[in-house]
N, C-alpha and C. Protein backbone atom coordinates (compact mmCIF):
# COMPACT_ATOMS: atom_id res chain seq x y z
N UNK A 1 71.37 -31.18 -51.41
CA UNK A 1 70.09 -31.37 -50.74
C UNK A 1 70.23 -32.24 -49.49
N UNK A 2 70.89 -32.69 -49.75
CA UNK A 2 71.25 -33.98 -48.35
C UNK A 2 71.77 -34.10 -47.36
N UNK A 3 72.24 -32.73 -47.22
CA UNK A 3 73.77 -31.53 -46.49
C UNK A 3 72.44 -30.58 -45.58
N UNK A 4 71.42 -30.38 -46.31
CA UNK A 4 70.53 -29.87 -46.25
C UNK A 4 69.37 -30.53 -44.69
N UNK A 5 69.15 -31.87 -44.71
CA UNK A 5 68.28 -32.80 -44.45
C UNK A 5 68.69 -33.71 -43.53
N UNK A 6 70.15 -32.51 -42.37
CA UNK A 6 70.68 -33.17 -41.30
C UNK A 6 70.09 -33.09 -39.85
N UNK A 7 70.60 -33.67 -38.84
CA UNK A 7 70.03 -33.46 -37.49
C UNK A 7 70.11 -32.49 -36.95
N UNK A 8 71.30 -31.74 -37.44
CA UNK A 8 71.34 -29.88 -37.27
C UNK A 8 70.41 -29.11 -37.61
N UNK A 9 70.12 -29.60 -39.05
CA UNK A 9 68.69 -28.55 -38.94
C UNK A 9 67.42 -28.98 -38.81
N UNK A 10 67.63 -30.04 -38.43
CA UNK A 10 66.16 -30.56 -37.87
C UNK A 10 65.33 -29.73 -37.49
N UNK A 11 65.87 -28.68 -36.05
CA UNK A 11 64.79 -27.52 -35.95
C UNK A 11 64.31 -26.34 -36.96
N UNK A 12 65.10 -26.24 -38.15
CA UNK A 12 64.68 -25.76 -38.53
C UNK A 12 63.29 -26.10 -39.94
N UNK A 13 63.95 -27.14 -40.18
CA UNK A 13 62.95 -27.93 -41.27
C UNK A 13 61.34 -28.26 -40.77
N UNK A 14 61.64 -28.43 -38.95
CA UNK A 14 60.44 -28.55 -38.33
C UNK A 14 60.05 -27.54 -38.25
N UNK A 15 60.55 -26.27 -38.15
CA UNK A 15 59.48 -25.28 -38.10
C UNK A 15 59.23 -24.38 -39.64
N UNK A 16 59.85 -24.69 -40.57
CA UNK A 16 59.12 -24.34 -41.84
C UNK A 16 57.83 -24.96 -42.24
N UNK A 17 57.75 -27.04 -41.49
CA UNK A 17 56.86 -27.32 -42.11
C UNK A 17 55.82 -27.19 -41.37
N UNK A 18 55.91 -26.59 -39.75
CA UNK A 18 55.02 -26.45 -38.54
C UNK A 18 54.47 -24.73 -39.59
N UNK A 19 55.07 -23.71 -39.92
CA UNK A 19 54.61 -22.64 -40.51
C UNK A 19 53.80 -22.96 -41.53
N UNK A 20 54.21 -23.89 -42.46
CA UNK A 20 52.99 -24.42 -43.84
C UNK A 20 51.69 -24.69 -43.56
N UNK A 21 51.74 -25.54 -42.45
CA UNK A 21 50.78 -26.03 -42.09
C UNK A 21 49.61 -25.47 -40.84
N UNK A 22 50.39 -24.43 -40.41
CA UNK A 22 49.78 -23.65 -39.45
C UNK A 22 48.70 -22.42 -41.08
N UNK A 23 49.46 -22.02 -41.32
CA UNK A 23 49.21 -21.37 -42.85
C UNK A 23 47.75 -22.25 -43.27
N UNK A 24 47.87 -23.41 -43.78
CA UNK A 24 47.09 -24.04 -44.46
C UNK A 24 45.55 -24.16 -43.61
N UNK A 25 46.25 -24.67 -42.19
CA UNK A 25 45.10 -24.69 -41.66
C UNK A 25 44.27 -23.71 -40.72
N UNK A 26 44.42 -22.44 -41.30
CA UNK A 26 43.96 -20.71 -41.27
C UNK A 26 42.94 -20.67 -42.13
N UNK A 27 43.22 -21.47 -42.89
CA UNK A 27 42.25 -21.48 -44.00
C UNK A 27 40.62 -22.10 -44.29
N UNK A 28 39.38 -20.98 -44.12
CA UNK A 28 38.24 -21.52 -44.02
C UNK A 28 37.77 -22.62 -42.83
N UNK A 29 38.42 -22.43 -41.40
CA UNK A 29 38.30 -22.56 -40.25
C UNK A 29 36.60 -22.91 -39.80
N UNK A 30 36.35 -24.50 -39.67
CA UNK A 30 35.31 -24.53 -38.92
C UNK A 30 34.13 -23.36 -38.25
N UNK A 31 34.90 -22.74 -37.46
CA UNK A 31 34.48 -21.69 -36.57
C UNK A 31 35.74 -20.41 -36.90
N UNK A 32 35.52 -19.40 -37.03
CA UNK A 32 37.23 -18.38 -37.27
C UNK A 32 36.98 -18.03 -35.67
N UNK A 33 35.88 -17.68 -34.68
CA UNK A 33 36.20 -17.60 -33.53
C UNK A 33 36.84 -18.70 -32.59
N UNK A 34 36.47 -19.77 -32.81
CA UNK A 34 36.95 -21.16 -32.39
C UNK A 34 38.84 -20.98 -32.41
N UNK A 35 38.82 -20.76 -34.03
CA UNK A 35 40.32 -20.98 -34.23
C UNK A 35 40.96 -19.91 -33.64
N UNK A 36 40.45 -18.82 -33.92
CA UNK A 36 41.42 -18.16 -33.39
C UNK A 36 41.59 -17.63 -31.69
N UNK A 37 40.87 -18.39 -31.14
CA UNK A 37 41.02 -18.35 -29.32
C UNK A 37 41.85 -19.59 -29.28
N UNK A 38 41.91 -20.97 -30.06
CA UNK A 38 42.32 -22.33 -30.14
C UNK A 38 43.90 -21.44 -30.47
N UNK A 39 44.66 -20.73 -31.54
CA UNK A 39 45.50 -20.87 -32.20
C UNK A 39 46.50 -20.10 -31.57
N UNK A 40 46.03 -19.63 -30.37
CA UNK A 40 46.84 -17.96 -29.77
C UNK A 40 47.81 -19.13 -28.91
N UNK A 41 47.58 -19.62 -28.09
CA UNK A 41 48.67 -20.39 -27.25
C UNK A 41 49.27 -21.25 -28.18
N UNK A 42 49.24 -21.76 -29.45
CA UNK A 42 50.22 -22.54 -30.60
C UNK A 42 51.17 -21.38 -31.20
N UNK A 43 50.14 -20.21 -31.47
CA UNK A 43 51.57 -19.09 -32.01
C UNK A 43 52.16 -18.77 -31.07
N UNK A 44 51.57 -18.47 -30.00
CA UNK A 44 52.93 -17.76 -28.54
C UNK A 44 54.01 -18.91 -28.02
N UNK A 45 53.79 -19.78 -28.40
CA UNK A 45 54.62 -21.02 -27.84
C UNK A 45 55.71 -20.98 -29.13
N UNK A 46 54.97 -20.84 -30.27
CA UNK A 46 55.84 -21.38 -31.72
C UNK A 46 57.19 -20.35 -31.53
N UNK A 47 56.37 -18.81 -30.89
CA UNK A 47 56.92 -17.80 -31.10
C UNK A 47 58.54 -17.93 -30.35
N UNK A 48 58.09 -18.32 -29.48
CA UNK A 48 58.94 -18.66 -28.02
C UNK A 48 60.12 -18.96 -28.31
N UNK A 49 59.87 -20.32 -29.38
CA UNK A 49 60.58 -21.17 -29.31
C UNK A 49 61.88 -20.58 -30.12
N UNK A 50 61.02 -20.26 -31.43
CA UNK A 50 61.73 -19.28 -32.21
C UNK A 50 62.98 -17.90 -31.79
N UNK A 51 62.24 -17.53 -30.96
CA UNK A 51 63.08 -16.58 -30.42
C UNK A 51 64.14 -17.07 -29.47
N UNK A 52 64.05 -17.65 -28.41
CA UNK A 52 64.93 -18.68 -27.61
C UNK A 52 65.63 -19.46 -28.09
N UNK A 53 65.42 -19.99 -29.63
CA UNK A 53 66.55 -20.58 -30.26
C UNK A 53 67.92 -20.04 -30.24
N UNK A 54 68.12 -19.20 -30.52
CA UNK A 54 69.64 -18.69 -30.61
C UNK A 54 70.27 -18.94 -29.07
N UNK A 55 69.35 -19.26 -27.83
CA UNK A 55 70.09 -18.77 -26.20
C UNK A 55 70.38 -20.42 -25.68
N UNK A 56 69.01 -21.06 -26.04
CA UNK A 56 68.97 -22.19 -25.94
C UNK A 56 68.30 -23.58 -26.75
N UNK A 57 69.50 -24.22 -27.49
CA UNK A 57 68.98 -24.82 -28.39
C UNK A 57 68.86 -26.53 -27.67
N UNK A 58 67.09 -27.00 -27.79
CA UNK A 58 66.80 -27.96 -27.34
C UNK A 58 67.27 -29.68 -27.92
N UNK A 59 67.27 -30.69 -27.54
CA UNK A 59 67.00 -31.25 -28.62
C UNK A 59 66.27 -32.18 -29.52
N UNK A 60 67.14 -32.11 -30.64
CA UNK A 60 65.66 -32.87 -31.73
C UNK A 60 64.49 -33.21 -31.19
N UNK A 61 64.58 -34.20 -30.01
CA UNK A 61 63.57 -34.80 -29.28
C UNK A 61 62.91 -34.34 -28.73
N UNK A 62 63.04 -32.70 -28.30
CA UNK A 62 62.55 -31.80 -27.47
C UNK A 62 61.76 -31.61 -29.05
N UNK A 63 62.09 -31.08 -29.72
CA UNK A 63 61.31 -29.79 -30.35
C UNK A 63 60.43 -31.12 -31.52
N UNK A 64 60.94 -32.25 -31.06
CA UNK A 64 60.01 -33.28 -31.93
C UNK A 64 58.42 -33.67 -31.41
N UNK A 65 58.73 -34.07 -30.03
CA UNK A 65 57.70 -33.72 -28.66
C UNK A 65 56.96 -32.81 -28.67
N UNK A 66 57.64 -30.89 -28.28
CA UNK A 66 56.88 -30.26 -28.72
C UNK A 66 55.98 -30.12 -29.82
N UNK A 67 56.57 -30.18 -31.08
CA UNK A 67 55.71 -30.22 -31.88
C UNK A 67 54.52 -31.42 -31.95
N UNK A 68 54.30 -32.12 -31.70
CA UNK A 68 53.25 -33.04 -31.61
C UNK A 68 52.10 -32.41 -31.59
N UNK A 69 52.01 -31.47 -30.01
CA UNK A 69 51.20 -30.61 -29.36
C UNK A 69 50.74 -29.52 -30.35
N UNK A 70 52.26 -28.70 -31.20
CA UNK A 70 51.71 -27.50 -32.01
C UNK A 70 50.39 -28.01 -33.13
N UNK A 71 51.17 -29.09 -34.03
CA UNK A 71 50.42 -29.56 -34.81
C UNK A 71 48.82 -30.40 -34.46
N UNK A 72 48.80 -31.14 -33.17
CA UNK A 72 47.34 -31.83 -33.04
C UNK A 72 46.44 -30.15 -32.53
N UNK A 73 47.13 -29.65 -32.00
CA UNK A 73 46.07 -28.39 -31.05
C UNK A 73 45.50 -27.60 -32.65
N UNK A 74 46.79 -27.27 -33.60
CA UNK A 74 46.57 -26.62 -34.79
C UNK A 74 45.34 -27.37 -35.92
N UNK A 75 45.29 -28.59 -35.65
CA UNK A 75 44.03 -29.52 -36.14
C UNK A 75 43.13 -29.26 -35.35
N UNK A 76 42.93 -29.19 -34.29
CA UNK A 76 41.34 -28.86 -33.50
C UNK A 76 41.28 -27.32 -33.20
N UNK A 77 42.05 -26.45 -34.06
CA UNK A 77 41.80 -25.17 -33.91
C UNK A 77 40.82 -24.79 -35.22
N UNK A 78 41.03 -26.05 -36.44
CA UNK A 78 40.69 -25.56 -37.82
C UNK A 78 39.61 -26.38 -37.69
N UNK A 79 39.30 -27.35 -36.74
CA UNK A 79 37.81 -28.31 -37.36
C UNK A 79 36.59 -28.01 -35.72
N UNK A 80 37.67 -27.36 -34.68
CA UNK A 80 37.32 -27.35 -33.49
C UNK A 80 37.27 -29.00 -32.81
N UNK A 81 37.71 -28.93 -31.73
CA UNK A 81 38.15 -30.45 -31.38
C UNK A 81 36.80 -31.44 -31.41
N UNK A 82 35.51 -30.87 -30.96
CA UNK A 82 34.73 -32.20 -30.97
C UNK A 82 34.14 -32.29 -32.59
N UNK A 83 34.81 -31.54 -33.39
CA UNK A 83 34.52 -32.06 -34.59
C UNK A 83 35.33 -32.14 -35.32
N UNK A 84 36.82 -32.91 -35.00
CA UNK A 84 37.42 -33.38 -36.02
C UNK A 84 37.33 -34.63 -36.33
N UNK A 85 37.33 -34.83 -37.90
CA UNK A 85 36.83 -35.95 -38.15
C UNK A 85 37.89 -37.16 -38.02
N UNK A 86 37.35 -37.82 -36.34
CA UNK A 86 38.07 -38.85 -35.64
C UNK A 86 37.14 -40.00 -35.34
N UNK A 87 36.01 -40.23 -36.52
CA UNK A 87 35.37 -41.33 -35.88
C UNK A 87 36.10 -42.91 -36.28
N UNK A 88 36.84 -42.76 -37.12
CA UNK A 88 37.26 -44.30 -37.27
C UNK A 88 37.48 -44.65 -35.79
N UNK A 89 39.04 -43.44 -35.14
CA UNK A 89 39.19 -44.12 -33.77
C UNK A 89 37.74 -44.88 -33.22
N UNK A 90 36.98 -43.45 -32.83
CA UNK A 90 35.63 -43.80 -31.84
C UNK A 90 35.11 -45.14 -32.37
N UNK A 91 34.70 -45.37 -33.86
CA UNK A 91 34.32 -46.29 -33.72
C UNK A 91 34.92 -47.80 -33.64
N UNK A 92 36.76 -47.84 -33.60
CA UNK A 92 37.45 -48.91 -33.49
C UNK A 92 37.12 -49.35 -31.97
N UNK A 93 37.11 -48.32 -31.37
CA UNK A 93 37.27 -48.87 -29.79
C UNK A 93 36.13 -48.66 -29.48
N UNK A 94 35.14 -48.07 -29.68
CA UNK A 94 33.68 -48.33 -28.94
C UNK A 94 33.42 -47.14 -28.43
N UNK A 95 34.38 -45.89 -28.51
CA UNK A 95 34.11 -44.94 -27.54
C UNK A 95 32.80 -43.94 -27.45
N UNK A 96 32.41 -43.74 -27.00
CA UNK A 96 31.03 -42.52 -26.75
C UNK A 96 31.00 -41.30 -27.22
N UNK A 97 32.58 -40.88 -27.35
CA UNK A 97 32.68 -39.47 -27.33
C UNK A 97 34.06 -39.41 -28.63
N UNK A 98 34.18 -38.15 -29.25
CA UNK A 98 35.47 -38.00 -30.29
C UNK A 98 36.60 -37.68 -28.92
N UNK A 99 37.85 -38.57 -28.80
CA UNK A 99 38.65 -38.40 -27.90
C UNK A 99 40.24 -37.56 -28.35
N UNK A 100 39.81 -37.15 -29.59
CA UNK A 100 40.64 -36.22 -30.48
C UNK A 100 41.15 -35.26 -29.17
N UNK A 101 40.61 -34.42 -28.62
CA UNK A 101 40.80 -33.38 -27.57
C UNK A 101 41.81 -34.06 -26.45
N UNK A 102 41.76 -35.74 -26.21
CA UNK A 102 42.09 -36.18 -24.98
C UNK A 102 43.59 -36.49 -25.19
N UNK A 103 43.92 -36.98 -26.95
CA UNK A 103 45.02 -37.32 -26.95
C UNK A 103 45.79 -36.14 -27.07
N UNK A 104 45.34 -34.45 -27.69
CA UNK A 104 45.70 -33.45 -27.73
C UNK A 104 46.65 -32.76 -25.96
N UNK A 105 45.43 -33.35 -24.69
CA UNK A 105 45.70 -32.72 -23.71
C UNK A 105 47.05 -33.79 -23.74
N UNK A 106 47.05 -35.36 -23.67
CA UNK A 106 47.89 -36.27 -23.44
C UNK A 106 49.09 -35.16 -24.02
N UNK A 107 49.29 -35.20 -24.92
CA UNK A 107 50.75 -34.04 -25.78
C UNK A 107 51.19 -32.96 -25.40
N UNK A 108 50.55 -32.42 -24.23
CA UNK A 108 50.99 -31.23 -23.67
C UNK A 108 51.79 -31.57 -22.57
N UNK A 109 51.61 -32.87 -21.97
CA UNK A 109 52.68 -33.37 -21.28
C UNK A 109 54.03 -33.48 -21.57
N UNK A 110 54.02 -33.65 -23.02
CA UNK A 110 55.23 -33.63 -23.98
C UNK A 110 56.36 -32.61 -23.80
N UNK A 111 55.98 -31.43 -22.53
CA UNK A 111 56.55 -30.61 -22.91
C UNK A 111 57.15 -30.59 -21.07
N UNK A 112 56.92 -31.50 -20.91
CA UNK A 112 57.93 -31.96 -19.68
C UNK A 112 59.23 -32.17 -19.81
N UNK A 113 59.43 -32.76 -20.81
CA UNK A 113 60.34 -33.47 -21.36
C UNK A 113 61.40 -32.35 -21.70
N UNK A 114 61.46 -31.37 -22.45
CA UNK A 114 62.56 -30.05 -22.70
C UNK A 114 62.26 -28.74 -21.11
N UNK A 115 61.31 -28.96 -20.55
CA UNK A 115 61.64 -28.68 -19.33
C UNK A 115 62.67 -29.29 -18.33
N UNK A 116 63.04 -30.88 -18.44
CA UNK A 116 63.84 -31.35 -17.87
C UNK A 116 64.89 -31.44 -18.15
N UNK A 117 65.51 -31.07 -19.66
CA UNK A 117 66.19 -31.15 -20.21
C UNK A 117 66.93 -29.77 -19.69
N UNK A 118 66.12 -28.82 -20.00
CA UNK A 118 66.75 -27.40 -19.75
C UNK A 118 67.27 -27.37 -18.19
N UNK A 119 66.57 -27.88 -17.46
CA UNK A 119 67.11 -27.98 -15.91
C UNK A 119 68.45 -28.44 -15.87
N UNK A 120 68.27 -30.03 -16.78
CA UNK A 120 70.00 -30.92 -16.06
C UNK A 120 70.88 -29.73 -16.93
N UNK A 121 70.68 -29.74 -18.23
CA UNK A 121 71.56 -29.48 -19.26
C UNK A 121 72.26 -28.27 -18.53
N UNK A 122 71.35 -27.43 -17.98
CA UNK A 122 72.00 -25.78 -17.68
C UNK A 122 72.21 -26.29 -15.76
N UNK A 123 71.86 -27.62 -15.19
CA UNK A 123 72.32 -27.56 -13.85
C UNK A 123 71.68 -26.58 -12.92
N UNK A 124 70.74 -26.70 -13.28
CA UNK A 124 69.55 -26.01 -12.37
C UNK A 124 69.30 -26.37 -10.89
N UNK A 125 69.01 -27.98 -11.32
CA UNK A 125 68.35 -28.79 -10.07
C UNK A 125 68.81 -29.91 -10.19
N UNK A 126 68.90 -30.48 -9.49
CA UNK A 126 69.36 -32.44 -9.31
C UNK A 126 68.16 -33.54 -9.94
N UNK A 127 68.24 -34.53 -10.21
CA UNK A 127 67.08 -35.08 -10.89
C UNK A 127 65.65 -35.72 -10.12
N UNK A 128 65.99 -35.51 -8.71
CA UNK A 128 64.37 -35.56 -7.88
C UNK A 128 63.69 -33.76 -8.46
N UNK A 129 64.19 -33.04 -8.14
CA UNK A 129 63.52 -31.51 -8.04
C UNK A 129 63.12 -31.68 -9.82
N UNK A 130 63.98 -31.98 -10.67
CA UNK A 130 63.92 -31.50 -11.74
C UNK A 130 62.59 -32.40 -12.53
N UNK A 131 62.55 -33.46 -11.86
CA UNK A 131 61.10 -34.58 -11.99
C UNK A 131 60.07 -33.82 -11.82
N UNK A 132 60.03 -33.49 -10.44
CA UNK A 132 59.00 -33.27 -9.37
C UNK A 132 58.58 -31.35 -10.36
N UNK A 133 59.48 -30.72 -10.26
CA UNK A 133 59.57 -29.53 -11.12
C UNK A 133 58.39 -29.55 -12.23
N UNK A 134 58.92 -30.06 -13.73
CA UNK A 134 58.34 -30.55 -14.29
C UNK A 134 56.90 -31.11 -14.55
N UNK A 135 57.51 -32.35 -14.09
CA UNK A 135 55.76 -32.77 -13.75
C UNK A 135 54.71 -31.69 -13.11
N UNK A 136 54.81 -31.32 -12.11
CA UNK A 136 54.04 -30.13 -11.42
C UNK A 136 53.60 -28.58 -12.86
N UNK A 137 55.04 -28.51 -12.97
CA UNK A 137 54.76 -27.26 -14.22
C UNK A 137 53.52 -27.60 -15.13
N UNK A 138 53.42 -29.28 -15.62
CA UNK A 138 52.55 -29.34 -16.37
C UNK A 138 50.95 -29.30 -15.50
N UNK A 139 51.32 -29.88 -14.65
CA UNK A 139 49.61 -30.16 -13.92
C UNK A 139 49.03 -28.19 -14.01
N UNK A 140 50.24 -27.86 -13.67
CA UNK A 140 49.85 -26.51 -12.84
C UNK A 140 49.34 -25.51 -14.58
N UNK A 141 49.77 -25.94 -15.37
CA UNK A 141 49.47 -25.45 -16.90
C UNK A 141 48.17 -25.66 -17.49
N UNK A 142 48.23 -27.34 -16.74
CA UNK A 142 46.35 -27.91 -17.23
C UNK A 142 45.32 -27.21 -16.55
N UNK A 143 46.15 -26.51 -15.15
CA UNK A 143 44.69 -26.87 -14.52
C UNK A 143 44.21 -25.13 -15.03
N UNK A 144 44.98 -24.67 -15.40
CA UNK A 144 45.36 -23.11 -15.40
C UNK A 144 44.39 -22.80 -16.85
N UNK A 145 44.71 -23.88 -17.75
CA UNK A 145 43.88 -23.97 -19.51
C UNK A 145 42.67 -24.23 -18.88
N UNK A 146 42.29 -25.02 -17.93
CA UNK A 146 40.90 -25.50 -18.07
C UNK A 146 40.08 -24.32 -17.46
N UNK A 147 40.69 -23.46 -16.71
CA UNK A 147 40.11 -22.65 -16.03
C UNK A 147 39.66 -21.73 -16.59
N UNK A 148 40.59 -21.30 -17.79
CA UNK A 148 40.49 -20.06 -18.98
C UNK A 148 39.63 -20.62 -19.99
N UNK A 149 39.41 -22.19 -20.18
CA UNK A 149 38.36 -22.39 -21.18
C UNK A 149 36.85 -22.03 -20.76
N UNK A 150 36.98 -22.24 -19.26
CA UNK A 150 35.54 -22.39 -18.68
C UNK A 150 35.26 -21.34 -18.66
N UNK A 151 36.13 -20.03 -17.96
CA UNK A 151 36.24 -18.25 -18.43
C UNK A 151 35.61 -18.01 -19.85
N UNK A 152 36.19 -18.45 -20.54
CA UNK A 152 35.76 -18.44 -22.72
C UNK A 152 34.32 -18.76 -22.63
N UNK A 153 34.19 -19.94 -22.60
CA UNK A 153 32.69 -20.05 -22.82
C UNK A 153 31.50 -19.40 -22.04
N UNK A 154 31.96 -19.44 -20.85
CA UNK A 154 30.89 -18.04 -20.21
C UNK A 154 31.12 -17.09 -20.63
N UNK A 155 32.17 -16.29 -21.10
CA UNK A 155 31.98 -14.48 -21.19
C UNK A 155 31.50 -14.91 -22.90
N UNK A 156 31.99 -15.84 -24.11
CA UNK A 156 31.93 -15.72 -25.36
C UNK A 156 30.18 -16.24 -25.47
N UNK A 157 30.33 -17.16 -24.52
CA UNK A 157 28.41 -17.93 -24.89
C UNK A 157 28.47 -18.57 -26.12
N UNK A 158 27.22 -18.99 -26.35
CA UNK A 158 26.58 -19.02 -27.94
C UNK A 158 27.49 -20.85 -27.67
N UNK A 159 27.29 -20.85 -29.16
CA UNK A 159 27.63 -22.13 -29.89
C UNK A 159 29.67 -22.29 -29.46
N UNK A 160 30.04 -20.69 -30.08
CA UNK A 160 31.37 -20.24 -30.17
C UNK A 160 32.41 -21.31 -28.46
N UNK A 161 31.06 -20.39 -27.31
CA UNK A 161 31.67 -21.12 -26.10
C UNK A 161 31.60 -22.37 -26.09
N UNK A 162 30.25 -23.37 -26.53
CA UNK A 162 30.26 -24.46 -26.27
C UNK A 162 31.58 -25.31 -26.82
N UNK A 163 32.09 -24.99 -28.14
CA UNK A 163 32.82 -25.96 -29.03
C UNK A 163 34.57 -25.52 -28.84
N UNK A 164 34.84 -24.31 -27.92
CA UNK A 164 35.62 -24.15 -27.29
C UNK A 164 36.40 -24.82 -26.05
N UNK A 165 35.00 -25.26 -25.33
CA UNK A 165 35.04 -26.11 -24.00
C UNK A 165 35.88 -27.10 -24.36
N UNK A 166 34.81 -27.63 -25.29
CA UNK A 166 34.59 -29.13 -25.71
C UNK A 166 34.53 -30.39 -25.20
N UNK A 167 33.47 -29.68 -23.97
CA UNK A 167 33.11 -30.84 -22.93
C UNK A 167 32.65 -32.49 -23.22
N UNK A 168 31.56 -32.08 -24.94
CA UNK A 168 30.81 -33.28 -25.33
C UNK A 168 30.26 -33.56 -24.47
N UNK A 169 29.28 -32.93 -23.26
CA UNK A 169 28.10 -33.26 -22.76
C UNK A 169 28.98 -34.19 -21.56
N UNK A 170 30.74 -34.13 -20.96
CA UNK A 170 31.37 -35.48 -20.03
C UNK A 170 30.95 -34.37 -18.67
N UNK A 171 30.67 -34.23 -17.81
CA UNK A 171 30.59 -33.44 -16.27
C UNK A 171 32.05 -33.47 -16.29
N UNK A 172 32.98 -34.47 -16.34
CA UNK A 172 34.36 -34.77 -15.68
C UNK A 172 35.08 -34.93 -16.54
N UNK A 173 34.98 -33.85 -17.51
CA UNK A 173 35.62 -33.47 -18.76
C UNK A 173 37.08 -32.92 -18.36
N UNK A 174 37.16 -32.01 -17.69
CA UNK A 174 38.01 -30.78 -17.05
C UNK A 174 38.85 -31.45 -15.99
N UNK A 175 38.01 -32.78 -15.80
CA UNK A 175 38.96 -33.32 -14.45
C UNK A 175 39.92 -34.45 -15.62
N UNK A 176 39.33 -35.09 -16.53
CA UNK A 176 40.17 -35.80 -17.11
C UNK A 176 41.05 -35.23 -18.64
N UNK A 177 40.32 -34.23 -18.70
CA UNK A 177 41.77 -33.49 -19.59
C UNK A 177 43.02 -33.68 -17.97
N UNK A 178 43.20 -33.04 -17.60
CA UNK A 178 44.06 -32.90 -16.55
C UNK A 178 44.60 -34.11 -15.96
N UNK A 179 44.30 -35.48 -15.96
CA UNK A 179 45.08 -36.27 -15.82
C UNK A 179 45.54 -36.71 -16.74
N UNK A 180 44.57 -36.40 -18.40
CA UNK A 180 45.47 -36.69 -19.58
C UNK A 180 47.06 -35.97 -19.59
N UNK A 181 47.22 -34.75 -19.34
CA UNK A 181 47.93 -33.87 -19.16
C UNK A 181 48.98 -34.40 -18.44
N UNK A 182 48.49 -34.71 -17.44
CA UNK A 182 49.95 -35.39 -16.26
C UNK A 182 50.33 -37.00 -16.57
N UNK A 183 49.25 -37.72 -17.28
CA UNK A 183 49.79 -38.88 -17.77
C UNK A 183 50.76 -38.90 -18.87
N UNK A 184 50.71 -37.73 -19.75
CA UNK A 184 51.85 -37.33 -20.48
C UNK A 184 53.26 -37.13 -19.96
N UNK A 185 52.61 -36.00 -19.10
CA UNK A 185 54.03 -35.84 -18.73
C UNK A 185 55.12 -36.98 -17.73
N UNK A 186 54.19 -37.90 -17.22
CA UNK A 186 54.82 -38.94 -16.57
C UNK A 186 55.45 -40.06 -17.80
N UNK A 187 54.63 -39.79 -18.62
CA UNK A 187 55.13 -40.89 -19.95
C UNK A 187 56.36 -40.00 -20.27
N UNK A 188 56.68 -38.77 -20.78
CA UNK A 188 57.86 -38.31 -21.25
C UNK A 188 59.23 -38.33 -20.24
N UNK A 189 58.78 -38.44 -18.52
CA UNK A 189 59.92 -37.87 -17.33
C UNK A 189 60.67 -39.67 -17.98
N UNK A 190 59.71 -40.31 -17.70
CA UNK A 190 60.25 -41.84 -17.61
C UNK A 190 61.26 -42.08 -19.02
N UNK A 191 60.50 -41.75 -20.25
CA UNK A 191 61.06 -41.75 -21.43
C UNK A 191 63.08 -41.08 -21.12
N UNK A 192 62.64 -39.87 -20.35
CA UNK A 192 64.05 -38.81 -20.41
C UNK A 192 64.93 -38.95 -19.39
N UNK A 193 64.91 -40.23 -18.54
CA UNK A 193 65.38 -40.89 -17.64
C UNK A 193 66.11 -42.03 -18.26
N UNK A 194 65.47 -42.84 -18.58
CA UNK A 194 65.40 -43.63 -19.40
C UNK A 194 66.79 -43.89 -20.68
N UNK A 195 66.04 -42.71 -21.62
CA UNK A 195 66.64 -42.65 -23.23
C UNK A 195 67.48 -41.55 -23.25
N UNK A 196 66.95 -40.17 -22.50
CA UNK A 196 67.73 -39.18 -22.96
C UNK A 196 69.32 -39.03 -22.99
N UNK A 197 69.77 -39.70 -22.31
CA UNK A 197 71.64 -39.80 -22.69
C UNK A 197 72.04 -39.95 -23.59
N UNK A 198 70.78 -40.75 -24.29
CA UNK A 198 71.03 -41.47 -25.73
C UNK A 198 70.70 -41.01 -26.57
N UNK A 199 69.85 -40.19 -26.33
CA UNK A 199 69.26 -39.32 -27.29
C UNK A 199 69.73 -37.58 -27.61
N UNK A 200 70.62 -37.66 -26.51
CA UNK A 200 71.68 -35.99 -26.66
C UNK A 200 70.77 -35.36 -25.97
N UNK A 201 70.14 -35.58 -24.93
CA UNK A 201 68.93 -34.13 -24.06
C UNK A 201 69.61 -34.36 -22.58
N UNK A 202 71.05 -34.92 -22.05
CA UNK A 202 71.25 -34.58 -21.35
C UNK A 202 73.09 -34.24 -21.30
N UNK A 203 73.30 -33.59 -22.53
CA UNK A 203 74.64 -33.45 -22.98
C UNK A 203 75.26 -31.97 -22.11
């Protein structure tokens, strides 16, 4: 068992228990329209990854990162984000609004991080382009989701569009997912500058 429960298969143990739990939380879905417009970019990504394993294998830290994102997005696909039940946060800090959705966008930045990796590792780009790369990929991803949510809730309407948005009544909802988004990814470039030598993501 212990032969079993190494850093080699780390990716794989992560994605049996990313499958359980994707599984589990299919189940009796808040909204089933909610989830399943929420769950399509977690399976095409999961899918991705899966398949690209054999060409290019990331590491641990990459697919630890990523997953952050699979699993919080896979929680606000099953309760829909402004209603997962996150009020302890709200009410530790005082906040106005459930910010469940904000730390969700924050984690998509996460995925800067095996973008930069794949650049040095395969010698793509030098480490200004491969920053600048990166970082940009993600802004250009946020601004691209927010655009398709705002698309969803106008053509879907009803309740379905509103809890899709998941504006919570902010005007500058759409503008601050999107710096959540790039504040991520500036937290991970620095992290993979930083740690990644040490961590095997620039071997």
């Amino acid at each position: 068992m212990r032969r079993f429960f190494t850093a080699q298969n780390f990716p794989f143990i992560l994605a049996a228990v990313f499958a359980t739990f994707f599984a589990l939380m299919a189940i009796n879905p808040v909204s089933r329209e909610v989830w399943i417009a929420e769950v399509i970019p977690v399976a095409a990504i999961f899918l991705v990854l899966c398949i690209t394993f054999p060409f290019f294998r990331f590491s641990n830290v990459s697919y630890g990162l990523m997953a952050v994102w699979l699993f919080w997005h896979t929680i606000g696909g099953h309760y829909t984000f402004a209603g997962v039940p996150f009020e302890w946060v709200t009410d530790l800090f005082g906040f106005e609004r459930n910010h469940f959705d904000r730390i969700g966008h924050f984690s998509v930045g996460f995925y800067a991080y095996p973008i930069a990796e794949l650049f040095i590792r395969r010698k793509i780009a030098g480490p200004i382009v491969t920053t600048l790369f990166a970082l940009f990929t993600i802004m250009s991803v946020a601004a691209a989701y927010e655009i398709i949510e705002w698309q969803y809730a106008v053509i879907q309407g009803g309740e379905a569009g509103i809890e899709f948005l998941g504006s919570q009544g902010d005007v500058w909802d759409a503008q601050k997912d999107m710096l959540a988004d790039t504040l991520g990814a500036v937290f991970v470039l620095v992290l993979f500058w930083i740690f990644g030598k040490r961590w095997g993501s620039r071997g």
